[in-house]
N, C-alpha and C. Protein backbone atom coordinates (compact mmCIF):
# COMPACT_ATOMS: atom_id res chain seq x y z
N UNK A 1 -33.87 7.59 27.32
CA UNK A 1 -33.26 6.30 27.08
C UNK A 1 -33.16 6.00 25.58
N UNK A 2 -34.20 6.25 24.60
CA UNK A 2 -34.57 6.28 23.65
C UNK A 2 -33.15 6.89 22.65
N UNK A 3 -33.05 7.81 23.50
CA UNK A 3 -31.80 8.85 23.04
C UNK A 3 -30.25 8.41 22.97
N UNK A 4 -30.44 7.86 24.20
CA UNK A 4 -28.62 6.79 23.94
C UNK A 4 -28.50 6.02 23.82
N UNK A 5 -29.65 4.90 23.02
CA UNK A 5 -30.04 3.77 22.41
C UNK A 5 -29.64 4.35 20.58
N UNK A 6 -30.14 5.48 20.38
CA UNK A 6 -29.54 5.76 19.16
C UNK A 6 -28.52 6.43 18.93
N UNK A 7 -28.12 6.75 20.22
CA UNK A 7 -26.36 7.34 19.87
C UNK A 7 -25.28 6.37 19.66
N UNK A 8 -25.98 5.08 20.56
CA UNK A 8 -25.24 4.07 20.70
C UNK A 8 -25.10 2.71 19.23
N UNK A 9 -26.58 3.44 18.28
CA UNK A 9 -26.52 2.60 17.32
C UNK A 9 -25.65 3.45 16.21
N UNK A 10 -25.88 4.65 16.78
CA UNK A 10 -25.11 5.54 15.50
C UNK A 10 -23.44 5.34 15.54
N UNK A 11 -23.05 5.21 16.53
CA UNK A 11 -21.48 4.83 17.25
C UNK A 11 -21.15 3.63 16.44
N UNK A 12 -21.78 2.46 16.35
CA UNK A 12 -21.86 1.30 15.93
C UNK A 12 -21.37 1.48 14.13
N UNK A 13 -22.44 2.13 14.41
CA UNK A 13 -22.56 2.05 12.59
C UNK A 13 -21.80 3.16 11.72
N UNK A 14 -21.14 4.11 12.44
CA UNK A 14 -20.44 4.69 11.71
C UNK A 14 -19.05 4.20 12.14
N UNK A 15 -18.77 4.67 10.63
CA UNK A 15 -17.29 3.95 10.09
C UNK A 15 -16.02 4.82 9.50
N UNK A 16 -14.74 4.78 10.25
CA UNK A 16 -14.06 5.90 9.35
C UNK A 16 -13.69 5.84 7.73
N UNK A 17 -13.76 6.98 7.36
CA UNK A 17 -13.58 6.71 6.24
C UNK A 17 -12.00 6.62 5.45
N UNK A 18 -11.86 5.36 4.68
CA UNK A 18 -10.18 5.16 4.34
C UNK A 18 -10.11 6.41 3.59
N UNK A 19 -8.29 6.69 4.13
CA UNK A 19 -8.02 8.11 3.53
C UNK A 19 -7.26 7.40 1.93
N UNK A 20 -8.05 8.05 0.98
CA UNK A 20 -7.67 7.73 -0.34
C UNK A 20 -5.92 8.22 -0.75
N UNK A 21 -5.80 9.35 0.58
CA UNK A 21 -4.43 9.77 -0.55
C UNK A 21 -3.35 8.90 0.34
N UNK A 22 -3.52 8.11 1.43
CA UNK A 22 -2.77 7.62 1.87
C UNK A 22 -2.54 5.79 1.30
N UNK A 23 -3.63 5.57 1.13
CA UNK A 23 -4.03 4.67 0.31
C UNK A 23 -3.07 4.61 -1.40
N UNK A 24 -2.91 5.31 -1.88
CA UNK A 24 -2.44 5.97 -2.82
C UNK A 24 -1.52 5.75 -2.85
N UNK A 25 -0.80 6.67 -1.91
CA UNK A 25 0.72 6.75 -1.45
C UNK A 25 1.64 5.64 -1.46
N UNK A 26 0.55 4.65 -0.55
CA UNK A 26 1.13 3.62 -0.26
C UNK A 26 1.21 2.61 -1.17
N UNK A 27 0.27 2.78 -2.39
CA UNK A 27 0.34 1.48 -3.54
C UNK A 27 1.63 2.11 -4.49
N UNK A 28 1.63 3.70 -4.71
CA UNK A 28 3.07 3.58 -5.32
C UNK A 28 4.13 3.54 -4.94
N UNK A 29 4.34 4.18 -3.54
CA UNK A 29 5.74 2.94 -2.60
C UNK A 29 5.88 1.38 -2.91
N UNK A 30 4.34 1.04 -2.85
CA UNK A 30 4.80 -0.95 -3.53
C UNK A 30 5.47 -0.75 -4.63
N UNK A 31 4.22 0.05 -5.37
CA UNK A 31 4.91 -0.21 -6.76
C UNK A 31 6.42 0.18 -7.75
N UNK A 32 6.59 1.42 -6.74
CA UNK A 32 8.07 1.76 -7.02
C UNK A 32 9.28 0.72 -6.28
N UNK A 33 8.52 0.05 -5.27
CA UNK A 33 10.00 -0.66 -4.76
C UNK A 33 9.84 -2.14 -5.25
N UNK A 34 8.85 -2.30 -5.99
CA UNK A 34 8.37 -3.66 -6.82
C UNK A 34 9.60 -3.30 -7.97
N UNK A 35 9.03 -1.87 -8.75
CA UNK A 35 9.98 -1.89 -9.95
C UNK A 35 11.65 -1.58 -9.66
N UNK A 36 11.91 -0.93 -8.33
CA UNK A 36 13.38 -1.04 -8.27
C UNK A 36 13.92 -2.55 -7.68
N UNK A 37 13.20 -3.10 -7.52
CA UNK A 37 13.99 -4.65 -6.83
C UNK A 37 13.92 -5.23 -8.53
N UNK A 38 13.32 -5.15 -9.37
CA UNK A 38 13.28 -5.70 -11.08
C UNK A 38 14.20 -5.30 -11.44
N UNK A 39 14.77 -3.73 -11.51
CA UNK A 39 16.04 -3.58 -12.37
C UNK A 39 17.26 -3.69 -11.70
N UNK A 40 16.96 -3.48 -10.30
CA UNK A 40 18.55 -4.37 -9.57
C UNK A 40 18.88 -5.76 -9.89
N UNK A 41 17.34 -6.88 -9.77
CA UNK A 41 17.64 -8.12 -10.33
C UNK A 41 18.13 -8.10 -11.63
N UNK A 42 17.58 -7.15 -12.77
CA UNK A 42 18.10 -7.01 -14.11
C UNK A 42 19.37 -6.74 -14.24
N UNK A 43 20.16 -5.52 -13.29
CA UNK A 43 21.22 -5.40 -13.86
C UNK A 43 22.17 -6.51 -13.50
N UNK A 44 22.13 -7.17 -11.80
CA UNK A 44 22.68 -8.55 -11.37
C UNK A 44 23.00 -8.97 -12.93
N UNK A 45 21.78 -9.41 -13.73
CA UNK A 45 22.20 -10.93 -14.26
C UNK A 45 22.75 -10.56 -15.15
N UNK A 46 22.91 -8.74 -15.43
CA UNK A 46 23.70 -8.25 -17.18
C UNK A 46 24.79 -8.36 -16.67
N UNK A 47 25.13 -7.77 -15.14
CA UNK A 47 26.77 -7.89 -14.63
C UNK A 47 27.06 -8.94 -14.90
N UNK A 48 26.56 -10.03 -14.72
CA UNK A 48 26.71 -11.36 -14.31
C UNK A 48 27.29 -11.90 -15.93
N UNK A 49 26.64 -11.78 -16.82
CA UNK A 49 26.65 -12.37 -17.71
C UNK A 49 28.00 -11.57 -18.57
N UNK A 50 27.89 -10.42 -18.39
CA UNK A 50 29.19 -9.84 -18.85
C UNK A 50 30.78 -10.25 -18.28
N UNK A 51 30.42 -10.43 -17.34
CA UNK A 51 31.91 -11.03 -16.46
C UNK A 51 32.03 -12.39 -17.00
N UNK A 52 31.03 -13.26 -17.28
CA UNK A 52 30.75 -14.91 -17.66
C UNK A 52 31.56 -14.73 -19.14
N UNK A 53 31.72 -13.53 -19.74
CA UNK A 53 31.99 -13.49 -21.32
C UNK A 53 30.72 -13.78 -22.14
């Protein structure tokens, strides 16, 4: 009994571990589609302002 009292605490308490390269992956997908939505807004307002004269 003793025995699946601590399998059952070990179950509990272990935890997976976050995969770093996916983790990774995924902050420079933000960060690349952070910086391409900036220079689409950038070029918008150069079009913009060039057509304005």
């Amino acid at each position: 009994m003793d025995h699946v009292s601590n399998d059952l605490i070990g179950l509990q308490r272990a935890r997976p571990r976050p995969n770093r390269r996916a983790i990774a992956v995924a902050w420079a997908l933000r960060l690349a589609g952070n910086l391409i939505t900036g220079i689409a807004i950038g070029a918008g307002i150069a079009a913009g302002l060039m057509l304005a004269g």
